[in-house]
C-alpha atoms as a PDB file:
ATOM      1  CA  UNK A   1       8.001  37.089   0.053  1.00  0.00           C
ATOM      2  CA  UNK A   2      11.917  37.501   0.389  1.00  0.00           C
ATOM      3  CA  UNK A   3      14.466  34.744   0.845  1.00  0.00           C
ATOM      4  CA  UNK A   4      14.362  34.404   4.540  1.00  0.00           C
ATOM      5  CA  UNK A   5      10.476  34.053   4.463  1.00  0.00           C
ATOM      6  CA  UNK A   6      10.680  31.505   1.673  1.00  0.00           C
ATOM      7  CA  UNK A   7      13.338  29.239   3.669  1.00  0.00           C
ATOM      8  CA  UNK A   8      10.671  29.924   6.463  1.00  0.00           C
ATOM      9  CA  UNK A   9       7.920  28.424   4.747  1.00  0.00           C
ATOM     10  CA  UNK A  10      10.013  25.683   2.742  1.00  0.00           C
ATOM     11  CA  UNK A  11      11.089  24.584   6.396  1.00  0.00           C
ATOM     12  CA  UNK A  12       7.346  24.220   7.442  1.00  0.00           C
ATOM     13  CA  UNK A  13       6.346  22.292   4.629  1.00  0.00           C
ATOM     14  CA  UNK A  14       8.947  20.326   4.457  1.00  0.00           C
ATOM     15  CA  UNK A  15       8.518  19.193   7.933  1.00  0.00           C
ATOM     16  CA  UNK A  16       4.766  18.529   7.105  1.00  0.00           C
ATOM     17  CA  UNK A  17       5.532  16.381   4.467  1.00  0.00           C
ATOM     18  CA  UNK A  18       8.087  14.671   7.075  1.00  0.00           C
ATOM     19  CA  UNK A  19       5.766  13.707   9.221  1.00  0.00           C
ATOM     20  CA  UNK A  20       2.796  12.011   6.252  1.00  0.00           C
ATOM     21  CA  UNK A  21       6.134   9.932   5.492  1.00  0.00           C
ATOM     22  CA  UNK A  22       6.174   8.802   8.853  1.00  0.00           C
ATOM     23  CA  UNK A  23       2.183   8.370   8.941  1.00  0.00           C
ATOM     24  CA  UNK A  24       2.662   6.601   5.535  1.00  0.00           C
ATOM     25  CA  UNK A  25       5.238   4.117   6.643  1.00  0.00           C
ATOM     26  CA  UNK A  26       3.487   3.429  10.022  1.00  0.00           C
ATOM     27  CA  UNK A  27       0.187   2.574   7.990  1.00  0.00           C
ATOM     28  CA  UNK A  28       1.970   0.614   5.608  1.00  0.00           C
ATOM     29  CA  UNK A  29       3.485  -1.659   8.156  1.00  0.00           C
ATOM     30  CA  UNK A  30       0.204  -1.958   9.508  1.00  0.00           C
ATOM     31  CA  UNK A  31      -1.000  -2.887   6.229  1.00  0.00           C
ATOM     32  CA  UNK A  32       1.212  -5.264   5.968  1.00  0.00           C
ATOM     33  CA  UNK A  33       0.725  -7.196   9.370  1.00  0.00           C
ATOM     34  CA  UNK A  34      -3.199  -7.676   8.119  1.00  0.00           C
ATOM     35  CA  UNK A  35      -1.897  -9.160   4.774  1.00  0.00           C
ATOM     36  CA  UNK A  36       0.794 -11.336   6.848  1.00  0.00           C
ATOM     37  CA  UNK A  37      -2.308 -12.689   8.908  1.00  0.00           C
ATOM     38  CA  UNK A  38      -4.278 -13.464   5.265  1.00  0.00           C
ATOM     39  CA  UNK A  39      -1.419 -14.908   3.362  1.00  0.00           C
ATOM     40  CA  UNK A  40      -1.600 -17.391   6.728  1.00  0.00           C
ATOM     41  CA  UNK A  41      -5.135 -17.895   6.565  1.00  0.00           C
ATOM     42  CA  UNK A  42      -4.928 -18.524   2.355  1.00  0.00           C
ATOM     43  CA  UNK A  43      -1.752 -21.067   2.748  1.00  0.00           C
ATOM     44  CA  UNK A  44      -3.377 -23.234   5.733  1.00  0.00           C
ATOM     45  CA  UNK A  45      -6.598 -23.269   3.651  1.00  0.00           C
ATOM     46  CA  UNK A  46      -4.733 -23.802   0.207  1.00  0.00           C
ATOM     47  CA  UNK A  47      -5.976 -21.205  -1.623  1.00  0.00           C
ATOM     48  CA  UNK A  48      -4.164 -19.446  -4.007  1.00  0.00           C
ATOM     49  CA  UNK A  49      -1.998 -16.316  -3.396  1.00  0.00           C
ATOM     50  CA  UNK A  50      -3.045 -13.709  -5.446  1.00  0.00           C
ATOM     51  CA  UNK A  51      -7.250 -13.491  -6.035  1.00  0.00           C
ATOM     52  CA  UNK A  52      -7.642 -11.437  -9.478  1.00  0.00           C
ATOM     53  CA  UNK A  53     -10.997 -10.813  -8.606  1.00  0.00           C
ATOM     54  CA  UNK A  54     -10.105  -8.919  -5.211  1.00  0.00           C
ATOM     55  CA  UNK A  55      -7.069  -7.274  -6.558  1.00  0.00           C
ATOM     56  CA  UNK A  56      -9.423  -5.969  -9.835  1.00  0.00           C
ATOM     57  CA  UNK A  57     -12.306  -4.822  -7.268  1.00  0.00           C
ATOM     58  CA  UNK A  58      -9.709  -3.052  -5.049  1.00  0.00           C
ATOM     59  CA  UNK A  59      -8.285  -1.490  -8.133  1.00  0.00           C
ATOM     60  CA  UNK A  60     -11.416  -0.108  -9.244  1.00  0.00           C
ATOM     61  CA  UNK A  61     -12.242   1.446  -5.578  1.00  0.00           C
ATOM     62  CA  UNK A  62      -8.925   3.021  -5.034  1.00  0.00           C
ATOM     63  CA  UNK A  63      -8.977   4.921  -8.057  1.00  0.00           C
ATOM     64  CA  UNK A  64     -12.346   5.894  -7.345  1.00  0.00           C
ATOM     65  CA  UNK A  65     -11.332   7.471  -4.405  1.00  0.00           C
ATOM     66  CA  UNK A  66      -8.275   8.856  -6.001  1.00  0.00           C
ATOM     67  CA  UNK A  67     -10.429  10.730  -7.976  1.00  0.00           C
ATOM     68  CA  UNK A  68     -12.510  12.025  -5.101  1.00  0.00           C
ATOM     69  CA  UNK A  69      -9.318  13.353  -2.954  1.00  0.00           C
ATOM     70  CA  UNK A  70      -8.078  15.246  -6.585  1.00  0.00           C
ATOM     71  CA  UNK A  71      -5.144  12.380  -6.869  1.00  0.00           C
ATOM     72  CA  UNK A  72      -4.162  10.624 -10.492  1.00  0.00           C
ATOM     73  CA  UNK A  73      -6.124   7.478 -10.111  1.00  0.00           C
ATOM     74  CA  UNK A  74      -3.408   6.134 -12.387  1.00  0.00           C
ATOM     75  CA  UNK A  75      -0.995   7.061  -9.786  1.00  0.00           C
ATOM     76  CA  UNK A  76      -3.241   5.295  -7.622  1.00  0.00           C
ATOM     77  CA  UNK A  77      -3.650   2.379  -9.135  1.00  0.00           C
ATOM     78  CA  UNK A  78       0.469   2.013 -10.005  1.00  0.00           C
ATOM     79  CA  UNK A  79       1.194   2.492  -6.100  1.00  0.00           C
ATOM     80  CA  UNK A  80      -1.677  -0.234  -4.904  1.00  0.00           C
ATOM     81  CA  UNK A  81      -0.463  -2.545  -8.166  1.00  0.00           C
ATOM     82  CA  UNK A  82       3.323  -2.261  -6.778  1.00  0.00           C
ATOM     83  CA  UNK A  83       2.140  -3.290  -2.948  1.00  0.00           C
ATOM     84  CA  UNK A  84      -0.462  -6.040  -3.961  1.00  0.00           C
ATOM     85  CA  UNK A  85       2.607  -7.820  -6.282  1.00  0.00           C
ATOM     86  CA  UNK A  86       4.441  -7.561  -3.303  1.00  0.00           C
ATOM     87  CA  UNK A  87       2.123  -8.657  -1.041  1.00  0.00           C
ATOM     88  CA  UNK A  88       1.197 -11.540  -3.450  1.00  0.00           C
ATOM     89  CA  UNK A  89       4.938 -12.659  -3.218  1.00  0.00           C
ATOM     90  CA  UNK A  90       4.921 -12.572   0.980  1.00  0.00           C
ATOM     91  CA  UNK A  91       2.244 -14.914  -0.072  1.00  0.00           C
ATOM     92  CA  UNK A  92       3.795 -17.470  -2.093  1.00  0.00           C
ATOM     93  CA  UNK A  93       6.514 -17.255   0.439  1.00  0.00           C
ATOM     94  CA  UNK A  94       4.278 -18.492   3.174  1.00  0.00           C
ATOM     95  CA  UNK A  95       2.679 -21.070   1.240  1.00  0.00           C
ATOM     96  CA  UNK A  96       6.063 -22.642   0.649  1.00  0.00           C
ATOM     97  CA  UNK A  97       6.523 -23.226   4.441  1.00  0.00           C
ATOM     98  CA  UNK A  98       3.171 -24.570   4.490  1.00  0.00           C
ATOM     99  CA  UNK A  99       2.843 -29.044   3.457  1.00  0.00           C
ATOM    100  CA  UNK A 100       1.277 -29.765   1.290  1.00  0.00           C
ATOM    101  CA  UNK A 101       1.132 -26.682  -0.649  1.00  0.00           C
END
């Protein structure tokens, strides 16, 4: 392959990997309307923010699947640990608008 075919290829790829950025940013947001919608649900109900027990379970099935698709499942589990802590803190965050709470 000479240079010209290389920049080709890089150009291809590159624009591939463009557009799962995209699809991963879209998905996120969506991800995070749903948890939006739950930290809601947990603060008018006055349960807690963060459920270990979910997070744990969620944990477990991620890397799972991580390991399925050929992914690190402790890459995995550092990426889902980074959005559940923030996700946890939208949480507390409602609950402090919500009475009583």
């Amino acid at each position: 392959m000479d240079e010209a075919q290389a920049r080709a290829e890089l150009q291809r790829l590159r624009g591939s990997i463009d557009n799962m950025d995209s699809a991963l940013i879209h998905l996120l947001a969506e991800r995070f309307k749903v948890t939006q919608r739950v930290g809601e649900l947990k603060a008018g109900a006055g349960l807690p923010a963060a459920d270990t027990g979910r997070e744990a379970q969620q944990i477990a099935r991620l890397r799972a699947l991580a390991a399925e698709a050929d992914l690190d499942p402790e890459f995995a589990e550092k990426f889902i640990t980074f959005i559940v802590r923030e996700v946890v803190r939208h949480h507390e965050q409602i609950a402090k608008g919500h009475p009583g709470q």
